[in-house]
Protein backbone atom coordinates (compact mmCIF):
# COMPACT_ATOMS: atom_id res chain seq x y z
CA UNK A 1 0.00 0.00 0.00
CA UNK A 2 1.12 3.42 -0.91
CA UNK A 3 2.30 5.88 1.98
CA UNK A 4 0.55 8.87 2.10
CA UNK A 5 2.77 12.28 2.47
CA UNK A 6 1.74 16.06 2.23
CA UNK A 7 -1.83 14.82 0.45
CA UNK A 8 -0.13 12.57 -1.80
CA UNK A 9 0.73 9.15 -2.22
CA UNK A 10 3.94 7.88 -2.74
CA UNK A 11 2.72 6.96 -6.18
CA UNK A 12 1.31 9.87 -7.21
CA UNK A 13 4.50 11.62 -5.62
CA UNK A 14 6.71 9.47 -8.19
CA UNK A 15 4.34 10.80 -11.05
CA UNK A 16 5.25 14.55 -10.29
CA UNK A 17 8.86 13.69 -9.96
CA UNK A 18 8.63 11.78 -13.05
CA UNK A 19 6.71 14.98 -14.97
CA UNK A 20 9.22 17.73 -13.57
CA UNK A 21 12.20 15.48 -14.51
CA UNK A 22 10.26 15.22 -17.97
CA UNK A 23 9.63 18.86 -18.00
CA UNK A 24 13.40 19.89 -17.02
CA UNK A 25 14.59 17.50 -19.51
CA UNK A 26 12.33 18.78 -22.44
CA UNK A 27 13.61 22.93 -21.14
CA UNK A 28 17.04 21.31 -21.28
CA UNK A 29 16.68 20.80 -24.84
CA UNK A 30 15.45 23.78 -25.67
CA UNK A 31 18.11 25.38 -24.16
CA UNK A 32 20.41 23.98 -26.37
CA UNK A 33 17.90 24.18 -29.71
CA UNK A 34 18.67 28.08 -28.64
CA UNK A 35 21.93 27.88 -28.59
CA UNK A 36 22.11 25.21 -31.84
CA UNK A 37 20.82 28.18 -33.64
CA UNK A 38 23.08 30.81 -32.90
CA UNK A 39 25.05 31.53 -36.47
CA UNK A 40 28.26 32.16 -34.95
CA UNK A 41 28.55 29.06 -32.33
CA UNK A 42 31.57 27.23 -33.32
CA UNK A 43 31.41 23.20 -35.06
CA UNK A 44 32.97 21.89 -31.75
CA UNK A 45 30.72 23.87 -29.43
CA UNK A 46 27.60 23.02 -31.68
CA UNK A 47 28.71 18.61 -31.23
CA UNK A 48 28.64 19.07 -27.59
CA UNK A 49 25.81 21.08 -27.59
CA UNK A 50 23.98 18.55 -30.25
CA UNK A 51 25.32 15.50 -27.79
CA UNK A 52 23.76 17.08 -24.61
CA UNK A 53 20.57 17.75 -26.42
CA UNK A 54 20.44 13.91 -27.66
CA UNK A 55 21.26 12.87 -24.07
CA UNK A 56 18.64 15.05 -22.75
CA UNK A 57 15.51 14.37 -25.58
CA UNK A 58 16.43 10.34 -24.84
CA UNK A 59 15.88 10.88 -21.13
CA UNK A 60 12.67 12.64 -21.37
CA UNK A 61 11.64 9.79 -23.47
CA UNK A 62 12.75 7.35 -21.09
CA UNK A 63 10.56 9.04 -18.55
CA UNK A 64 7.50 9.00 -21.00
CA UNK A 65 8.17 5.85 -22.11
CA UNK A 66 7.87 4.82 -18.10
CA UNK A 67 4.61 6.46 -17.18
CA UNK A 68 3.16 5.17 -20.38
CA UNK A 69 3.78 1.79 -18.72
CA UNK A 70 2.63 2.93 -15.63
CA UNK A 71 -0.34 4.22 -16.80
CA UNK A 72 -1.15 1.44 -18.50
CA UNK A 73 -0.80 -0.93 -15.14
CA UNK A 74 -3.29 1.42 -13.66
CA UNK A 75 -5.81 1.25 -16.38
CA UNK A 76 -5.63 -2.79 -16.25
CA UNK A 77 -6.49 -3.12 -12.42
């Protein structure tokens, strides 16, 4: 059984963890789209900026990807 803190569950405590890490994650990338765009960013500061914006869109994703399971758990109980 779920432990209830501060009005929420545990569970439900994990889902808003899950969304701000999703929502940080998805900022993140914009962040870098930004700076992707700037004309006069150099080739070698535009890979690690490309990398970190990879890393961070496949991390969101992961995060999705999890609550979509989760979610779906729920709706089969």
């Amino acid at each position: 059984m779920a432990k209830k803190t501060e009005g929420f569950t545990e569970e439900s405590g994990a889902f808003t963890k899950e969304a701000e890490g999703f929502e940080s994650k998805l900022e993140s990338a914009k962040k870098v789209l930004e700076t992707l765009m700037n004309p006069e960013i150099t080739l070698q500061d535009s890979l690690r900026a490309y990398e970190k914006g990879m890393s961070e869109l496949s991390q969101a994703q992961k995060i999705l990807e999890e609550a979509q399971i989760k979610i779906t758990e729920i709706k089969e109980k």
